[in-house]
Structure formats: C-alpha cells, structure tokens
N, C-alpha and C. Protein backbone atom coordinates (compact mmCIF):
# COMPACT_ATOMS: atom_id res chain seq x y z
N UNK A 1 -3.81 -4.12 -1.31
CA UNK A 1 -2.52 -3.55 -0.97
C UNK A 1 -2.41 -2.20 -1.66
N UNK A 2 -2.09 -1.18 -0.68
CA UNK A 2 -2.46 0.28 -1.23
C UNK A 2 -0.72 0.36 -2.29
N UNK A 3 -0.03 -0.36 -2.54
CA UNK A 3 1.34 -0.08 -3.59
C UNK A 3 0.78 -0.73 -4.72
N UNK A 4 0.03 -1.60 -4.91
CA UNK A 4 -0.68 -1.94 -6.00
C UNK A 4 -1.83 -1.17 -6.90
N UNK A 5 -1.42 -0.17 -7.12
CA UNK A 5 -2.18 0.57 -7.68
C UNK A 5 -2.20 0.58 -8.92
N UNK A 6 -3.28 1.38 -9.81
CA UNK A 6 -3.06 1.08 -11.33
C UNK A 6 -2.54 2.79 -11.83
N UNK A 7 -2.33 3.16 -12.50
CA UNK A 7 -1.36 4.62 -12.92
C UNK A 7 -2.08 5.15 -13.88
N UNK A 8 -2.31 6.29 -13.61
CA UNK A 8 -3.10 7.11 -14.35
C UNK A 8 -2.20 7.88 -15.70
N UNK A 9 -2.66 7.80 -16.78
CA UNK A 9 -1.58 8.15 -18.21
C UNK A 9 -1.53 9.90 -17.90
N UNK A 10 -0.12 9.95 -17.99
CA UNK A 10 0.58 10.68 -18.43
C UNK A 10 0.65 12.22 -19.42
N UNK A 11 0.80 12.98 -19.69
CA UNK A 11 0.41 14.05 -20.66
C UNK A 11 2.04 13.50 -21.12
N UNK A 12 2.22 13.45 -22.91
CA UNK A 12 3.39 13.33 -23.48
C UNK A 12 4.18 14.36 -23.12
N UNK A 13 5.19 14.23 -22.82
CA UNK A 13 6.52 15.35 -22.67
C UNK A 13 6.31 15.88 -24.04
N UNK A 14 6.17 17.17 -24.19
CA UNK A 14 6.82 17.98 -25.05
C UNK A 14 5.53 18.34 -25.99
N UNK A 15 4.27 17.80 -25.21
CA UNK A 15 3.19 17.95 -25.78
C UNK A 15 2.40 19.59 -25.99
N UNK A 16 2.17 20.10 -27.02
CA UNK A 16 1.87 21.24 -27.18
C UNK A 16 0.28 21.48 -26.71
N UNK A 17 -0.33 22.63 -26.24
CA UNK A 17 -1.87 22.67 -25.91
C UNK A 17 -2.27 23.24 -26.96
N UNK A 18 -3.73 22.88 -27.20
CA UNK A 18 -4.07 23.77 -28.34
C UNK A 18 -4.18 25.23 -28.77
N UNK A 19 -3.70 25.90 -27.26
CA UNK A 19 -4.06 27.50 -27.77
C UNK A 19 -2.81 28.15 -28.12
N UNK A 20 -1.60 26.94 -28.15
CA UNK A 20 -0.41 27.60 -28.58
C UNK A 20 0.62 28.35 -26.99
N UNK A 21 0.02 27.88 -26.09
CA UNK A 21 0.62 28.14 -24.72
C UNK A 21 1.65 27.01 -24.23
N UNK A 22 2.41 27.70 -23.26
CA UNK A 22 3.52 26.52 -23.08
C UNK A 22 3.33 25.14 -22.55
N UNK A 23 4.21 24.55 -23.22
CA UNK A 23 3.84 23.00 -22.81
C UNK A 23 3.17 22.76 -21.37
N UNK A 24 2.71 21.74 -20.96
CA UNK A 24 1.91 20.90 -19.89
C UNK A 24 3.41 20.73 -19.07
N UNK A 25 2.85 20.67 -17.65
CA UNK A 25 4.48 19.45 -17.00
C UNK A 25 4.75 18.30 -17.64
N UNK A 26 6.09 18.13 -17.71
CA UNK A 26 6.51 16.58 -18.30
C UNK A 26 5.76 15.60 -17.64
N UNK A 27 5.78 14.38 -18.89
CA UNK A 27 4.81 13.28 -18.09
C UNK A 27 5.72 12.59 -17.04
N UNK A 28 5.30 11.54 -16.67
CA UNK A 28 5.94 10.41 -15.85
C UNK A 28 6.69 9.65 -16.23
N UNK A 29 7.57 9.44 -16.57
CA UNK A 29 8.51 7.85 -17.36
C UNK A 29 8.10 7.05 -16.57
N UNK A 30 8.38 6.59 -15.23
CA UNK A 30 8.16 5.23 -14.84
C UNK A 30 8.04 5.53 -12.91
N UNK A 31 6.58 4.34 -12.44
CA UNK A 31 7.04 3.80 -11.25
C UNK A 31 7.88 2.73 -10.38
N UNK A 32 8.10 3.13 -9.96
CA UNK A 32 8.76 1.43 -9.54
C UNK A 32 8.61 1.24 -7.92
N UNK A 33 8.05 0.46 -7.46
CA UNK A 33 7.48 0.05 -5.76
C UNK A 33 8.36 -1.49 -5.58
N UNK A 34 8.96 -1.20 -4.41
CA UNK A 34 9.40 -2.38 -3.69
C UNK A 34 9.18 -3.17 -2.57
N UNK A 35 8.29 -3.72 -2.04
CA UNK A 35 7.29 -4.05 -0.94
C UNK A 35 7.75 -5.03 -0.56
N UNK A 36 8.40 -4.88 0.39
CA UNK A 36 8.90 -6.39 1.73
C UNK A 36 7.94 -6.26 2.84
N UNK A 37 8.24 -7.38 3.62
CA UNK A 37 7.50 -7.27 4.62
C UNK A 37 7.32 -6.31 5.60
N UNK A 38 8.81 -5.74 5.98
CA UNK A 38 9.42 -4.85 6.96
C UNK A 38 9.05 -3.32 6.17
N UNK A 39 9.07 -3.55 5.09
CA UNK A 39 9.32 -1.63 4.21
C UNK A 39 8.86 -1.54 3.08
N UNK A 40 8.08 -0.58 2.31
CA UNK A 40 7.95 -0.47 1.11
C UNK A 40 8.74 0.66 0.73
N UNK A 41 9.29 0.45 -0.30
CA UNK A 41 10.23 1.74 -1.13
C UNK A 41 9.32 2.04 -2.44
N UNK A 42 9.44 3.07 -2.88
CA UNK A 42 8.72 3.69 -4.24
C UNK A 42 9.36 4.84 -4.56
N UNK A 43 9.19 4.81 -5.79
CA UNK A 43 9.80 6.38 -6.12
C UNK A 43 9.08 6.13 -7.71
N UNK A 44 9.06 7.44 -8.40
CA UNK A 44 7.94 7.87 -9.56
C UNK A 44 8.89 8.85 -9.54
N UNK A 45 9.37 8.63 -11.43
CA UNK A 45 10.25 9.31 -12.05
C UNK A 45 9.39 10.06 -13.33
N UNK A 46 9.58 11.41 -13.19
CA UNK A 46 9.21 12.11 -14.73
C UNK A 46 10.41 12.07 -15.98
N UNK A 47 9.85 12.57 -16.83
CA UNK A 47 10.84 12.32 -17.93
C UNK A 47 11.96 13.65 -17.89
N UNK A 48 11.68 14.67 -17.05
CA UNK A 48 12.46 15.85 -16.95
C UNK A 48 13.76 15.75 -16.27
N UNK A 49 13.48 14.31 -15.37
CA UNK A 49 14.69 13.95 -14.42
C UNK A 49 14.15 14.23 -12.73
N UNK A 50 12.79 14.73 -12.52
CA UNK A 50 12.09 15.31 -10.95
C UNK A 50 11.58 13.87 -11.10
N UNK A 51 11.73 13.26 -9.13
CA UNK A 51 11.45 12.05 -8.43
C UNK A 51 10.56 12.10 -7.45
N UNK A 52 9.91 11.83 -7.08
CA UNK A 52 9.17 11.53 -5.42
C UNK A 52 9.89 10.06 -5.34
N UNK A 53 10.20 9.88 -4.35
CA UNK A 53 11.19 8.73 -3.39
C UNK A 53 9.88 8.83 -1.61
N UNK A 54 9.72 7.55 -1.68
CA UNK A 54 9.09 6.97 -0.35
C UNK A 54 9.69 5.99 0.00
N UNK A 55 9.76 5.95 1.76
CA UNK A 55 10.14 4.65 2.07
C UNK A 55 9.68 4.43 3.21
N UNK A 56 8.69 3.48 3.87
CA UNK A 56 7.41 3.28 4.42
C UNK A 56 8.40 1.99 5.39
N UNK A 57 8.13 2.19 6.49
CA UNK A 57 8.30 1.70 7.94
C UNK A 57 7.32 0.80 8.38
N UNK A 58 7.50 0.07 9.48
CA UNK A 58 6.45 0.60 10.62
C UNK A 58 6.92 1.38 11.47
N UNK A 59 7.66 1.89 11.73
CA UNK A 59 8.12 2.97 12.41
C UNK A 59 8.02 4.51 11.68
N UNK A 60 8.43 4.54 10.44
CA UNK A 60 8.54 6.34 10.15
C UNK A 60 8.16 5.78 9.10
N UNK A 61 8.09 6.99 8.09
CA UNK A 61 7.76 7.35 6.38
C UNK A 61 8.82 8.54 6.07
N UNK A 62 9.82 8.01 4.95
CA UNK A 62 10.70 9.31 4.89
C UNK A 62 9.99 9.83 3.55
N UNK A 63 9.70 10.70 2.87
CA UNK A 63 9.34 11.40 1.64
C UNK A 63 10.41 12.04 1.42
N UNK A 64 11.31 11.57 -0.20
CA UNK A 64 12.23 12.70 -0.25
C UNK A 64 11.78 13.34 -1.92
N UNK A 65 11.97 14.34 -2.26
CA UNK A 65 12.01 14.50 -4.26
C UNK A 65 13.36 15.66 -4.35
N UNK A 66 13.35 15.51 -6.03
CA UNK A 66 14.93 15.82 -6.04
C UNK A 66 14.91 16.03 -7.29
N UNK A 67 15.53 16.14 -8.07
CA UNK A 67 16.16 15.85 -9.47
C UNK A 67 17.68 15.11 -9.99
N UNK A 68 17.22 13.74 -11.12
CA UNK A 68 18.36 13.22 -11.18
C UNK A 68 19.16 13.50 -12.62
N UNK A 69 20.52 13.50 -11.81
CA UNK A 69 21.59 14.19 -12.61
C UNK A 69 21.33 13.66 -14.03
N UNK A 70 22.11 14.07 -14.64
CA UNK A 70 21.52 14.05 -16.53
C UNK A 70 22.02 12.54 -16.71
N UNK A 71 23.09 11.82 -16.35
CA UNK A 71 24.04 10.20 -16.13
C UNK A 71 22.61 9.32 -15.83
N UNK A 72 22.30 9.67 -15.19
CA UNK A 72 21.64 8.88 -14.28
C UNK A 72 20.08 8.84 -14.80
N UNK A 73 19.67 10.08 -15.38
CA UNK A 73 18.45 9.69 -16.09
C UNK A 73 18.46 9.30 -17.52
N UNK A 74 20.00 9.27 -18.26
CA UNK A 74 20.29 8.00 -19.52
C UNK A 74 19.87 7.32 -18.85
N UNK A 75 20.83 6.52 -17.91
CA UNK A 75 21.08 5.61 -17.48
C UNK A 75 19.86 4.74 -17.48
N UNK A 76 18.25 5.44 -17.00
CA UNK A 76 17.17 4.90 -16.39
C UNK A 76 16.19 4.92 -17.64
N UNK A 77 16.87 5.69 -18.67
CA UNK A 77 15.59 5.77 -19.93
C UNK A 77 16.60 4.21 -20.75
N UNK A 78 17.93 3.95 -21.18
CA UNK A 78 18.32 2.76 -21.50
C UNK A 78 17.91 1.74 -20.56
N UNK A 79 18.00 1.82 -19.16
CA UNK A 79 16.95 -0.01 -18.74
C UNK A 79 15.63 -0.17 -19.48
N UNK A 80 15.21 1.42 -19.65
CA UNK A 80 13.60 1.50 -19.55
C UNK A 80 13.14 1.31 -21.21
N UNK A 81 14.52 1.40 -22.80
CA UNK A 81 14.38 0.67 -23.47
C UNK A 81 14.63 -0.70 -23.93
N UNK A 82 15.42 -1.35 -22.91
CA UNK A 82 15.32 -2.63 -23.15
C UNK A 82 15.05 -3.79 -23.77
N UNK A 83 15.46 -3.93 -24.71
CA UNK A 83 14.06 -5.13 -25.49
C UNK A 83 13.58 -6.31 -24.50
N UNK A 84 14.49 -6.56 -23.72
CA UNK A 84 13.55 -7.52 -22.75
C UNK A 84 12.76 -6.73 -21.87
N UNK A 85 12.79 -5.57 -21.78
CA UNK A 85 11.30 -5.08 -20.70
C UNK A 85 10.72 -4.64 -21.65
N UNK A 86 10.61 -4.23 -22.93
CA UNK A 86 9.89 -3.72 -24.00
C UNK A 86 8.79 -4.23 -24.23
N UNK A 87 9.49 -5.72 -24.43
CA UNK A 87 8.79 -6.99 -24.93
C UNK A 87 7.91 -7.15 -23.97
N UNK A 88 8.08 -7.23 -23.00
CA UNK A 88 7.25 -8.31 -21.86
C UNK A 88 5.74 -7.50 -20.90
N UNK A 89 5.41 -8.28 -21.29
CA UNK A 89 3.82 -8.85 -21.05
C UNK A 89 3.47 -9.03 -19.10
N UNK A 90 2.60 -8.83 -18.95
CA UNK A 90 2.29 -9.39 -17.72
C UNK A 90 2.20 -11.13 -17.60
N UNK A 91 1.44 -11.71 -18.69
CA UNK A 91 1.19 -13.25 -18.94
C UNK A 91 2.33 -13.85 -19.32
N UNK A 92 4.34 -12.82 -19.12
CA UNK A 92 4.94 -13.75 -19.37
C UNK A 92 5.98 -14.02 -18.22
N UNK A 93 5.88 -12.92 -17.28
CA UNK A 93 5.95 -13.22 -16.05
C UNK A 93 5.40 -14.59 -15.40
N UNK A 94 6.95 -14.90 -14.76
CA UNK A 94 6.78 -16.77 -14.27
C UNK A 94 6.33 -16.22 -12.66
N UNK A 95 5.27 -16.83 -12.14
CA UNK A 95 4.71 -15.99 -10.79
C UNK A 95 4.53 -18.15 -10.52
N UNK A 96 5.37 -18.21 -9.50
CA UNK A 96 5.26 -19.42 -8.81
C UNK A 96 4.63 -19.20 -7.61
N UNK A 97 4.18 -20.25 -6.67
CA UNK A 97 3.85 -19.80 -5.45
C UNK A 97 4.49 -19.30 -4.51
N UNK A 98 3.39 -18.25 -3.79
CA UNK A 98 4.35 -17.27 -2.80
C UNK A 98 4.31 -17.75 -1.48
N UNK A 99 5.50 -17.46 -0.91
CA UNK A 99 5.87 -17.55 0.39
C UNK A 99 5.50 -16.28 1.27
N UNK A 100 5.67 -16.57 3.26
CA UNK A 100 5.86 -15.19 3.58
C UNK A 100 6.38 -14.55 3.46
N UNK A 101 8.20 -14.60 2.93
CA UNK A 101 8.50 -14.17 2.96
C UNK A 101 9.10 -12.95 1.88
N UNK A 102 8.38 -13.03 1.24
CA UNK A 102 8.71 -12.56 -0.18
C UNK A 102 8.60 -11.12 -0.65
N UNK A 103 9.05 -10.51 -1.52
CA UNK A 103 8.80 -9.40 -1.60
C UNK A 103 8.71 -9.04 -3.17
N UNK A 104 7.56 -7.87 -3.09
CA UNK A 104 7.13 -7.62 -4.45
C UNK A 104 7.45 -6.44 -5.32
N UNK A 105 7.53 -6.66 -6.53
CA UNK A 105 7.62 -5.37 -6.97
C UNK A 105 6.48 -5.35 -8.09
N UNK A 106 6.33 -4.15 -8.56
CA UNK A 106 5.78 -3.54 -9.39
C UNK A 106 6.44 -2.39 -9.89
N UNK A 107 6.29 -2.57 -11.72
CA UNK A 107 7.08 -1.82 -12.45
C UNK A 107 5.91 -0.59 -13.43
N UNK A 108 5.90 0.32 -13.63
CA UNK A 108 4.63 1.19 -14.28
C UNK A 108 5.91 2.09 -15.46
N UNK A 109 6.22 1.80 -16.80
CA UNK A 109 6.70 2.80 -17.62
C UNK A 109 5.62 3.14 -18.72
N UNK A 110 5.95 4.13 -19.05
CA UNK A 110 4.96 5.49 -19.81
C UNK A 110 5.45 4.80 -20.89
N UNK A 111 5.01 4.20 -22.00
CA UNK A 111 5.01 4.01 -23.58
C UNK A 111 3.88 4.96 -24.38
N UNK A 112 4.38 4.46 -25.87
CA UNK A 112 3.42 5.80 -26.60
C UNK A 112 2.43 5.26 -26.25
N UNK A 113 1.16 5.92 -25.41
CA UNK A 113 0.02 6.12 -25.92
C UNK A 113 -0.38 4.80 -24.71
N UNK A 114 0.75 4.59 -24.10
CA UNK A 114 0.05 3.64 -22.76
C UNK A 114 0.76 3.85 -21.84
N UNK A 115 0.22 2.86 -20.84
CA UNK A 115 1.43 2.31 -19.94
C UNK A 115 1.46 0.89 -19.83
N UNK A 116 3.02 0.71 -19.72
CA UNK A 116 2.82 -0.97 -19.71
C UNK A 116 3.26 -1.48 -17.70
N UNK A 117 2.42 -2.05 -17.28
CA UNK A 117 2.47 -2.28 -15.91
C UNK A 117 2.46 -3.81 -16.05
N UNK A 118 3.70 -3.98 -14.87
CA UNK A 118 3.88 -5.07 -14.51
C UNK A 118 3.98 -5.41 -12.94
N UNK A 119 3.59 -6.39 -12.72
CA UNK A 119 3.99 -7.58 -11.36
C UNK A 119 4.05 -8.51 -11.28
N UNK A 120 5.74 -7.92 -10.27
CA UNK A 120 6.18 -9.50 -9.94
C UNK A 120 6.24 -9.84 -8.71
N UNK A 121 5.43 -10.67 -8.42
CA UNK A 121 5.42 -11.63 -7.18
C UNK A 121 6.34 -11.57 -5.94
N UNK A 122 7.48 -12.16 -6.58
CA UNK A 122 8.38 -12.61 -5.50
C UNK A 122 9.61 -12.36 -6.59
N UNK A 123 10.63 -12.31 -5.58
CA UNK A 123 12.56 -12.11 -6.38
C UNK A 123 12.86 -12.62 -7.56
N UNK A 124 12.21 -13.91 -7.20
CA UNK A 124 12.64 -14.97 -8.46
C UNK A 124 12.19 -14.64 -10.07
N UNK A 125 10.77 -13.98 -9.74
CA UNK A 125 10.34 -13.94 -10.98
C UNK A 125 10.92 -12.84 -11.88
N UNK A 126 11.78 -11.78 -11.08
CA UNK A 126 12.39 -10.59 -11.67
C UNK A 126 13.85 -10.76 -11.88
N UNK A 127 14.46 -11.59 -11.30
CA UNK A 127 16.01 -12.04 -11.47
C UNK A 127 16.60 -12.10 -12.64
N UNK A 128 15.83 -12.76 -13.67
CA UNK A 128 16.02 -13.32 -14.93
C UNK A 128 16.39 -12.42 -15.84
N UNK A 129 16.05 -11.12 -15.63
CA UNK A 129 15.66 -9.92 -16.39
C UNK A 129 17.07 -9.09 -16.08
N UNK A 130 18.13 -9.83 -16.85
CA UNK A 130 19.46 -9.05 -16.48
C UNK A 130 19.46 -7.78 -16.74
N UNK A 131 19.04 -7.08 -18.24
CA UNK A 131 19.39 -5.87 -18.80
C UNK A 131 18.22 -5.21 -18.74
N UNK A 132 17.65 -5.17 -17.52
CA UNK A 132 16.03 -4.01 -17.63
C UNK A 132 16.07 -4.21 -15.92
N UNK A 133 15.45 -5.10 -15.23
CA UNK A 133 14.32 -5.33 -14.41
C UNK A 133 15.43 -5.24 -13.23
N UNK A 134 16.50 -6.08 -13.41
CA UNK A 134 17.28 -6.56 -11.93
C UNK A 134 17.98 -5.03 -11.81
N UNK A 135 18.64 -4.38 -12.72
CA UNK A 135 19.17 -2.81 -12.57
C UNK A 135 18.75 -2.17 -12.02
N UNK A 136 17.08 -2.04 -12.63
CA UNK A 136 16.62 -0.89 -11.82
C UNK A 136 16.03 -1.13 -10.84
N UNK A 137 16.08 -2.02 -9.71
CA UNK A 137 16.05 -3.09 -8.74
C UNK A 137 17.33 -2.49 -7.96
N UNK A 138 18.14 -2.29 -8.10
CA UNK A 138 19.46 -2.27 -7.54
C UNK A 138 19.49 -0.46 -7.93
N UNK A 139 19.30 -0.18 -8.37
CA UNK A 139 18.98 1.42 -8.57
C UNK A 139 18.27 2.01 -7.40
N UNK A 140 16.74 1.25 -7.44
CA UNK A 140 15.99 2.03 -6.54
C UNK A 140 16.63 1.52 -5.15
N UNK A 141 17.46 0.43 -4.70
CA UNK A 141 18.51 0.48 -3.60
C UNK A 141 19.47 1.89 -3.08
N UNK A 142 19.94 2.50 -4.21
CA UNK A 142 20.90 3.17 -4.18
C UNK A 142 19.81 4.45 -4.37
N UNK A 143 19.12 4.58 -4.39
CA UNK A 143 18.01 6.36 -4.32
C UNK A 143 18.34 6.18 -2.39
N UNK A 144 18.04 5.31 -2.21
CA UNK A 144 18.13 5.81 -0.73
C UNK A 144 19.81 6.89 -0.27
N UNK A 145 20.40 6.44 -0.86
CA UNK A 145 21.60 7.45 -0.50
C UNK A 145 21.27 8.53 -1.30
N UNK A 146 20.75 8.99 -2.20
CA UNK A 146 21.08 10.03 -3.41
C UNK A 146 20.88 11.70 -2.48
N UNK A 147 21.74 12.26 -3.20
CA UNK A 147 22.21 13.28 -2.80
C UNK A 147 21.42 14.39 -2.94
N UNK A 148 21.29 15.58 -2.37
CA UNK A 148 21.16 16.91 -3.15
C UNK A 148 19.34 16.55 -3.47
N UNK A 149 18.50 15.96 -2.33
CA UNK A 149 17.21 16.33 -2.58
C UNK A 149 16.61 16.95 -1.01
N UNK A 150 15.13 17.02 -0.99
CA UNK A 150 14.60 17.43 -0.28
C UNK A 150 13.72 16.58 0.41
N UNK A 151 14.05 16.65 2.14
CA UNK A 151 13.20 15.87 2.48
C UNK A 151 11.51 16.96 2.74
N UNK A 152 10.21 15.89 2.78
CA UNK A 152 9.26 16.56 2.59
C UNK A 152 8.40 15.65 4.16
N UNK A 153 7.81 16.17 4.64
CA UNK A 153 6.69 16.36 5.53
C UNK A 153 5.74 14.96 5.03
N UNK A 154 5.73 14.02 5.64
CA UNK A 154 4.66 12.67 5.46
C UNK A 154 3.35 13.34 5.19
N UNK A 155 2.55 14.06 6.17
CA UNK A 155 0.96 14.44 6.03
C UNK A 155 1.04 15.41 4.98
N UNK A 156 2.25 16.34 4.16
CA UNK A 156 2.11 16.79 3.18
C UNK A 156 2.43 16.63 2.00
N UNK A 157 3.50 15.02 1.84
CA UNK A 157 3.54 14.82 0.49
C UNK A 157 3.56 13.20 0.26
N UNK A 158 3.02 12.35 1.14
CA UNK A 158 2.83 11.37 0.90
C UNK A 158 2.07 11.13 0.07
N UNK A 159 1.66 10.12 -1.12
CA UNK A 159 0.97 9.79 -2.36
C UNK A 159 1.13 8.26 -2.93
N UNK A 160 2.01 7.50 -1.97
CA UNK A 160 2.27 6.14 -2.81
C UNK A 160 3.13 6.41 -3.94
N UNK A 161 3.97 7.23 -4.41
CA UNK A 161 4.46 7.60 -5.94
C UNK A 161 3.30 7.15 -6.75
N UNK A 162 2.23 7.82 -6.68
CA UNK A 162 1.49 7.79 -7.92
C UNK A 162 1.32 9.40 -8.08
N UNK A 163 1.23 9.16 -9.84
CA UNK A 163 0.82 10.76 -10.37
C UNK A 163 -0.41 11.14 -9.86
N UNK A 164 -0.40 12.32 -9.84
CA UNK A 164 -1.65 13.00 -9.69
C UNK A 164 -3.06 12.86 -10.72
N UNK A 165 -3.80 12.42 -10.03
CA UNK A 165 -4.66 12.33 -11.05
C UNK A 165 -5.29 13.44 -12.14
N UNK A 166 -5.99 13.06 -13.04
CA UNK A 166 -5.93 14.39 -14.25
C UNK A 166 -7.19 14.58 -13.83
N UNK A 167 -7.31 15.97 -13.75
CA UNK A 167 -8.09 16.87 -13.23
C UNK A 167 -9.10 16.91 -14.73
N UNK A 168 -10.60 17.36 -14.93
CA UNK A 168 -11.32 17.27 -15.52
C UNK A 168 -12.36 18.34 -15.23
N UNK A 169 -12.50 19.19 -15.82
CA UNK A 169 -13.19 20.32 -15.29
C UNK A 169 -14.62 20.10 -16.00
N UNK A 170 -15.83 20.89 -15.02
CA UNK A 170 -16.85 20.38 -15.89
C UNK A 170 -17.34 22.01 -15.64
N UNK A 171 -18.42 21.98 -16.73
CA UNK A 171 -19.16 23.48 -16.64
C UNK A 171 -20.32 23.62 -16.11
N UNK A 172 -20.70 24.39 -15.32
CA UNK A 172 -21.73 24.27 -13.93
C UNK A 172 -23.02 25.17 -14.88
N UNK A 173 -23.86 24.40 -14.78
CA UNK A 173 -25.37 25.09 -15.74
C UNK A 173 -26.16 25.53 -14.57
C-alpha cells in the first residue's frame, strides 16, 4: 500500500550549517494518512506551520498546501506532546482482526533525533487515545475545509505527503 510508507528524518528546525549560512528549511513535525476504502486523505505538516494536504479518489486527486494559522499549529504541536502519544510504542497498539471495511491510519511525528511511526489498523484501535490520536483524527477532517491555501496540479505535486528525500551529493573522480 503506497500510504504506508516509512519517512525519511527530518533536518532539526533551527539547525545551523557548518559554514555559518542560514538555516536549512524547517523540518517536518508530523504525517498523518487516512485510508478508507473509498479515499485516502494525507497531509505532512512542517514545524514552520507549511502543509501538503492530499485527498485521493477514484475519481480525482485534489493537492492543496497552505500555511496554518499560528492557533492552529499550538494547537497540533500540544496533541503532538501528549504523554499518551509520547509514550506509545507500535507493540502497544491493540490491532484486532480486520474487516473490509475498515480504515487505516498512520501517524509519522519528528522527535529528537527520530521519528516515532505508528499504525493503526482499524478505528477501534485509535479511539482510545482521547488527548493525542482521536483530535488529530478529527483535525485532518476539518483541513478539508481550511481556508486561504493553494490548490496544486496532481502530475505536479503529488508525493503521498512524504518529505522529500535527502539529497546526498557524491564527488565524480
């Protein structure tokens, strides 16, 4: 399943380069993918407050990115400290058996020096998770209305909300 992807780390926000030149782009804070049968939704948030938002059909693909208001990216860095999403593990996720009808998510936030990625199965296993998981669940509901972004061209900015991968230059002998 191409939303199941694994996330490539991040450059720290606010990270200096060594020659004393201006910072790198902010890293990523977090992905979050919502995969039903009918639609997948995704959107990949940086820590600056800039989004890529997808939402996958069988009919169309809308691509929108934007920037979210200063409210709203508290709002998403407090789910995103949580002590119950802090804490949690992939092995503590309750993953019962799946049905057809079910729908999945996957959660990707930027911690120091990792990322901690999770999946969950089906509804049930993310419900539980009042003050982290079910919010921003009901968040990425409400990106579909959000205001004041740009829609973008499918064949030119489609990506799955994953970061770009880090480029690695090599020296040609």
């Amino acid at each position: 399943m191409a939303w199941v992807a694994v996330l490539l780390l991040g450059i720290p926000a606010g990270a200096q380069s060594p020659t004393g030149s201006p910072p790198p782009p902010s890293s990523y804070l977090m992905r979050l993918v919502h995969a039903h049968n009918f639609e997948n939704v995704c959107v990949l948030v940086r820590a600056d407050g800039q989004y890529h938002f997808e939402r996958d059909t069988a009919q169309k693909t809308e691509i929108f990115e934007g920037t979210l208001p200063l409210p709203d990216m508290q709002h998403i860095e407090h789910l995103l400290a949580a002590e119950e999403l802090f804490d949690l593990t992939e092995d503590k996720i309750v993953k019962a058996p799946l049905s057809e009808n079910e729908v999945h998510l996957v959660l990707s936030v930027h911690r120091p020096g990792h990322w901690q990625n999770l999946t969950f199965p089906q509804a049930s296993s993310w419900e539980s998770y009042h003050d982290s998981v079910l919010p921003l669940v009901h968040w990425l509901e409400e990106m579909r209305k959000a205001k004041n972004r740009i829609k973008l061209r499918e064949e030119a900015a489609r990506n799955n909300c994953l970061p770009p991968p880090k480029l690695e230059l090599k020296v040609r002998h």
